[in-house]
Protein backbone atom coordinates (compact mmCIF):
# COMPACT_ATOMS: atom_id res chain seq x y z
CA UNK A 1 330.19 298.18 120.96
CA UNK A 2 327.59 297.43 123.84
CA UNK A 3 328.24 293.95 125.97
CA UNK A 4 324.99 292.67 124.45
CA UNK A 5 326.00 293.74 120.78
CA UNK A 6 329.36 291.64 121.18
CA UNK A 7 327.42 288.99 122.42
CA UNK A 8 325.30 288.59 119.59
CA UNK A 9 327.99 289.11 117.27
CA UNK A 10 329.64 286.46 118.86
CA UNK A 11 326.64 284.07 119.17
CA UNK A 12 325.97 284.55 115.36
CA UNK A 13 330.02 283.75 114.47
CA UNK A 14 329.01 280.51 116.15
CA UNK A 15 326.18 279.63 114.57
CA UNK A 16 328.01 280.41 111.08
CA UNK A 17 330.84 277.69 112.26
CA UNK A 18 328.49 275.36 113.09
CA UNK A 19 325.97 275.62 110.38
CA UNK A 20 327.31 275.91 107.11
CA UNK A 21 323.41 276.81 105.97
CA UNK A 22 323.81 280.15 109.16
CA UNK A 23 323.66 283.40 107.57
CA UNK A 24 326.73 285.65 108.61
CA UNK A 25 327.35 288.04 111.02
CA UNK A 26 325.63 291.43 110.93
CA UNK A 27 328.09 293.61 108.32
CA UNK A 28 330.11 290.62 107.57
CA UNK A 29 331.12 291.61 103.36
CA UNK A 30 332.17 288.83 101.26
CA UNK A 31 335.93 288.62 102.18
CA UNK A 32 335.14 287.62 106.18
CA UNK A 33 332.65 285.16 104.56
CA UNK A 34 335.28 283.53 102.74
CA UNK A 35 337.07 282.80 105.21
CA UNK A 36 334.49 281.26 107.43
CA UNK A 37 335.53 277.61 105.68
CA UNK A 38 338.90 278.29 107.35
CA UNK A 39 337.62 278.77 110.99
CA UNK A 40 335.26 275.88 109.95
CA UNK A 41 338.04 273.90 109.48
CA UNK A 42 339.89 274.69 112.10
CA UNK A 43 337.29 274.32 114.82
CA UNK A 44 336.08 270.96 113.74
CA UNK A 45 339.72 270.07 113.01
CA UNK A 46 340.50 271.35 116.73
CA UNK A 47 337.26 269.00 118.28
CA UNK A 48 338.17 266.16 116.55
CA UNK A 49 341.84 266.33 117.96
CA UNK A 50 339.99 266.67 121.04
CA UNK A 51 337.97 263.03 120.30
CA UNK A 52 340.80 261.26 118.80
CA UNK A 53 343.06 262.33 122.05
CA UNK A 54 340.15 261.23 124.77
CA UNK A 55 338.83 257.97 122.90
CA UNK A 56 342.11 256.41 121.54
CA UNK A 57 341.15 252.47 122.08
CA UNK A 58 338.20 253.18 120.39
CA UNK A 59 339.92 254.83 117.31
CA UNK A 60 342.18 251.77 117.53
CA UNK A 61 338.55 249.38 118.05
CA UNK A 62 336.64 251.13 114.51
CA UNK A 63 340.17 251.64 112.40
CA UNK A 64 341.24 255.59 111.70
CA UNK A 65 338.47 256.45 109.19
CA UNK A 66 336.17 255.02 110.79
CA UNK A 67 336.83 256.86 114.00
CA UNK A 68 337.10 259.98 111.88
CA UNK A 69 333.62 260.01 110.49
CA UNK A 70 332.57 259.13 113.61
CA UNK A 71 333.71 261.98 115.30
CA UNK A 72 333.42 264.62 112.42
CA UNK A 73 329.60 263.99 113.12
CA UNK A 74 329.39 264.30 116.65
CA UNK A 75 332.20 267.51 116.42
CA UNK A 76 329.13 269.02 114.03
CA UNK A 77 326.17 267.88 116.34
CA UNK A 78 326.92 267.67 119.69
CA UNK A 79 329.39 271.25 120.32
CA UNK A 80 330.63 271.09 123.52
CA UNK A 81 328.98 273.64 125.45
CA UNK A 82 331.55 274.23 128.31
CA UNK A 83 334.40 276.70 128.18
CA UNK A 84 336.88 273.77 127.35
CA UNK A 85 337.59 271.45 124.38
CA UNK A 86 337.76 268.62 126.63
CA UNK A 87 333.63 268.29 126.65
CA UNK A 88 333.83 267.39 122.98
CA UNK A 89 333.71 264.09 123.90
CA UNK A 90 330.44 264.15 126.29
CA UNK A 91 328.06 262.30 124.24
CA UNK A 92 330.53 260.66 122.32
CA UNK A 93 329.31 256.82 123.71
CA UNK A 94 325.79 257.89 121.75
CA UNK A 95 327.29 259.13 118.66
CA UNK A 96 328.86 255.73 118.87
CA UNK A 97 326.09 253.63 119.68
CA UNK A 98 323.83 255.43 116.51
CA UNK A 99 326.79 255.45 113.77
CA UNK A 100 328.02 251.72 114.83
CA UNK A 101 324.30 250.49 115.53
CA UNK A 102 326.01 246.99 114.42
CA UNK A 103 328.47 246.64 116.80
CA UNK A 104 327.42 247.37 120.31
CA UNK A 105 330.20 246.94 122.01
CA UNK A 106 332.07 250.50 120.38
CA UNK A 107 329.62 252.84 122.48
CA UNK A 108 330.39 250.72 125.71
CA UNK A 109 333.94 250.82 125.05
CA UNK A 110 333.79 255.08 124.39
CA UNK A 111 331.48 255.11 127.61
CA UNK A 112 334.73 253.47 129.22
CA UNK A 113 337.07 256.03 127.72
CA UNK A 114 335.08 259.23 128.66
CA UNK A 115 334.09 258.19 131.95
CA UNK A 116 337.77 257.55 133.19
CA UNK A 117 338.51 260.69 131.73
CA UNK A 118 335.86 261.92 134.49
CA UNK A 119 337.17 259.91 137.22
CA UNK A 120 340.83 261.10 136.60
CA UNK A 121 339.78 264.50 136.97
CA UNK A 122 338.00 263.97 140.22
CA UNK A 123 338.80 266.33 143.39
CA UNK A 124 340.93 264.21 145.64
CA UNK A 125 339.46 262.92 148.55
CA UNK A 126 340.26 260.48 151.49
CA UNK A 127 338.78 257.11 151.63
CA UNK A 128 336.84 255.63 154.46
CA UNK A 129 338.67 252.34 155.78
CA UNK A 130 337.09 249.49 157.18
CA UNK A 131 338.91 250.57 160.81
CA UNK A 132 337.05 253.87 160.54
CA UNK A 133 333.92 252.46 159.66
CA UNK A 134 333.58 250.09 162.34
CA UNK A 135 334.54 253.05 164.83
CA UNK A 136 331.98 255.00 163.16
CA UNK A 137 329.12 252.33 163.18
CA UNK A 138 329.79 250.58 166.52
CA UNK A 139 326.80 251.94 168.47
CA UNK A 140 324.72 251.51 165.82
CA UNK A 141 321.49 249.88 166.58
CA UNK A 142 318.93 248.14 163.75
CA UNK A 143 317.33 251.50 162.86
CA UNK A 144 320.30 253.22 162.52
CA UNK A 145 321.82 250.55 160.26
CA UNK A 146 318.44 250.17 158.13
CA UNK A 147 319.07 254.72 157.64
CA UNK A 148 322.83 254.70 157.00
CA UNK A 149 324.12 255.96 153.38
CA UNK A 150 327.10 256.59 151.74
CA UNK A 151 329.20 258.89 150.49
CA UNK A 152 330.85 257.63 147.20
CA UNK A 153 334.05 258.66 145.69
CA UNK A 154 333.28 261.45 143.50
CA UNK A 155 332.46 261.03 139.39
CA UNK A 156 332.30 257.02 140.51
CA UNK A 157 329.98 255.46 138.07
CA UNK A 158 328.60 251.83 136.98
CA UNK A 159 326.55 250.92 134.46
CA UNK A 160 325.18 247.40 132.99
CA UNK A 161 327.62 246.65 130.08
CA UNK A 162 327.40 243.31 127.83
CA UNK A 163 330.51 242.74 126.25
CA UNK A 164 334.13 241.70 128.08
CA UNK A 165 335.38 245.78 128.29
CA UNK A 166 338.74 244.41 130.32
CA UNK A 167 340.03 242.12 128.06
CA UNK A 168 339.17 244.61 125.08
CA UNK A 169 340.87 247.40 126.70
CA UNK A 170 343.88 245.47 127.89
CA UNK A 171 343.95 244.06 124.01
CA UNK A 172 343.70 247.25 122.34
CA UNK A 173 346.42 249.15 124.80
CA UNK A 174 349.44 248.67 122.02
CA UNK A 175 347.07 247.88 118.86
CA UNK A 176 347.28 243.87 119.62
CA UNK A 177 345.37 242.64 116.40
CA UNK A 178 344.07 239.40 118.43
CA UNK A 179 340.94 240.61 119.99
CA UNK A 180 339.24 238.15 122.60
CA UNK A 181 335.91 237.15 122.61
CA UNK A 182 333.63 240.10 123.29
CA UNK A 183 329.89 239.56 124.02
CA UNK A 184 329.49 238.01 127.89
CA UNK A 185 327.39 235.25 129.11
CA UNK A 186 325.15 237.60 130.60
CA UNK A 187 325.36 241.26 131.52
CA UNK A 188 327.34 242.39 134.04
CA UNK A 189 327.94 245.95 135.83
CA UNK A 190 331.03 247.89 134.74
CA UNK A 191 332.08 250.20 137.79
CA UNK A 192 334.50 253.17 137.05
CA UNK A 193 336.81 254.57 140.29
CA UNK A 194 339.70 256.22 140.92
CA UNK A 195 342.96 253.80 142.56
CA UNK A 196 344.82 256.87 144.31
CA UNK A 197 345.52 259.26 141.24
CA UNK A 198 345.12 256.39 138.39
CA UNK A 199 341.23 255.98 137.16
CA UNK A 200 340.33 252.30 136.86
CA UNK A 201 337.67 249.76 136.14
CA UNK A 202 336.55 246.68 136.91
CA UNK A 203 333.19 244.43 136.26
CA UNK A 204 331.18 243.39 138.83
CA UNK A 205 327.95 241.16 139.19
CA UNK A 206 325.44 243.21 138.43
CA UNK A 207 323.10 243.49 141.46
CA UNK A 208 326.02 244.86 142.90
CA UNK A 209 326.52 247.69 140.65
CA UNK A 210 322.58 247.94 140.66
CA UNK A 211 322.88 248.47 144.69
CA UNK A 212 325.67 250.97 143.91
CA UNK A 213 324.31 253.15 141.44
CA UNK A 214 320.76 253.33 143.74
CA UNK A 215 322.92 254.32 146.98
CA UNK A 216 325.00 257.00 145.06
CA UNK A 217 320.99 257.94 143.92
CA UNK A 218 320.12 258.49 147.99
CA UNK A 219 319.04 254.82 148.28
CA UNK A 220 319.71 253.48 152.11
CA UNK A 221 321.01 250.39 153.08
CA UNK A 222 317.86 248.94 153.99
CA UNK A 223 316.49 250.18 151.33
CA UNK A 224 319.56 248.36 149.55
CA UNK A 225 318.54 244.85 151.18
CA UNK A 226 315.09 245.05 150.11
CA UNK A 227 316.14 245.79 146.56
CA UNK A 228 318.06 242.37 146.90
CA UNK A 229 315.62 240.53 148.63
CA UNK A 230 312.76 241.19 145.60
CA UNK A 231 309.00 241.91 146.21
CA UNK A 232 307.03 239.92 148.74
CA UNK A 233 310.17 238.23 149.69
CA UNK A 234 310.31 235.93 153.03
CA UNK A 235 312.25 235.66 155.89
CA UNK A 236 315.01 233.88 154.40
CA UNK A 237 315.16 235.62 151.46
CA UNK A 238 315.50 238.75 153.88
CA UNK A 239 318.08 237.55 155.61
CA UNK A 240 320.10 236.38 152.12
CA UNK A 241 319.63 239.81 150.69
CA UNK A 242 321.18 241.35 154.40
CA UNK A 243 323.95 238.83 153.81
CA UNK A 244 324.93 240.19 150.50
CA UNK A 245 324.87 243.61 151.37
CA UNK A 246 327.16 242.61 153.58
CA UNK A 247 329.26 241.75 151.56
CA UNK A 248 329.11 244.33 148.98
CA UNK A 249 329.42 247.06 151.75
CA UNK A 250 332.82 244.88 152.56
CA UNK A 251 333.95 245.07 149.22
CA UNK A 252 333.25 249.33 148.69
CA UNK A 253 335.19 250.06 151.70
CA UNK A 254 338.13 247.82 150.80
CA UNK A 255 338.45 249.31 147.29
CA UNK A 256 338.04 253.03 148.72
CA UNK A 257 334.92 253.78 146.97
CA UNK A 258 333.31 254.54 150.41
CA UNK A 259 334.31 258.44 151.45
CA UNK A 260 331.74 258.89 154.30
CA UNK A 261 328.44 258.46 155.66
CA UNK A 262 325.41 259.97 156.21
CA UNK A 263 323.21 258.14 159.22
């Protein structure tokens, strides 16, 4: 059997698994298609393992049957497309956010899950201190400081979340049935890092995870203050905005975010 044969073969067994509607395989006779509901089973039995294993607070969060339509869906719509089962669960915060439409705060809570999952699994790297930052920058002049960007920790992410995601997780850690109060006074940025081997989270005002995500985008850190200053903004407002970028580059380097720079 030719390499392209067995590749067809095999792209047609998938299609079968997947799509209960798929015609066989080429040659297939009636006792392989029997027991196609067998490998059915056992894939989608095998992905949803997978989910339940990655996205356990939310399984607590929606209740086991819940969780298990939930994740019998995205297992038949969104196959992972990697070589490893551990991709089931990309996508999984949109599965979420279409099946519980109602209750908004289950996709942030499976975004959580997933993207510590991609922290952890990071490449190790060593932080940039605030010692070696200030050797680094010390001859800087204006221009070079309005040009500098970072290098971030890598897989570090933040996004705009609306509901209180740290005392939900720290509730839901042993299946404590008194859940605190979930929607926040306004949105705030959730940013996901690694703490030496340990993923962890933490919210953050959100211009500051707005600054973030643009500088992990390319942005610079002038570019950065005029973000914060706003549009036709004035001297004062220029020098506020310089202020608080200040402070948030303060605040990356002391949590080890910060991994480099590139003047």
């Amino acid at each position: 059997m030719s390499a392209t044969t067995l590749a067809e073969r095999q792209a047609a067994f998938m299609r079968a698994i997947l799509d209960e509607g798929a015609p066989m395989p080429e040659g297939w006779g009636n006792s392989q298609a029997a027991g196609m509901g067998v490998y059915r089973g056992n894939y989608r039995s095998a992905l949803m393992d997978a989910l339940a294993s990655t996205f356990e607070r939310t399984a607590r969060y929606v209740g086991e049957n819940a969780f298990k339509r939930a994740s019998a869906h995205h297992a038949i719509s969104h196959p992972p497309s990697g070589w490893t089962i551990d991709e089931a669960g990309a996508g999984f915060d949109m599965t979420c956010a279409e099946l519980f439409g109602e209750n908004p705060e289950v996709a942030e809570l499976a975004w959580l899950e997933w993207t510590m999952l991609q922290v952890s699994t990071a490449g190790d790297v060593s932080p940039l201190d605030p010692i070696g930052f200030g050797t680094l920058t010390a001859d800087f002049g204006d221009e070079d400081w309005m040009g500098l960007k970072f290098d971030f920790q890598p897989r570090a992410t933040a996004t705009v979340v609306e509901y209180d995601l740290t005392g939900l997780w720290s509730a839901l850690e042993h299946d404590g049935p008194d859940l605190p109060p979930l929607r926040l006074p306004a949105p705030r940025g959730c940013v996901v890092s690694r703490e030496g081997e340990r993923p962890a989270f933490m919210l953050v005002d959100l211009d500051r995870a707005n600054a973030f995500t643009a500088m992990q985008a390319g942005a610079s850190y002038g570019e950065i203050i005029a973000l914060l200053a706003g549009d036709d903004a004035g001297e004062d407002e220029v020098q506020r905005a310089a202020m608080r970028a200040g402070e948030m580059l303060g605040e990356w380097l002391q949590e080890k975010l910060i991994i480099g720079l590139k003047a």
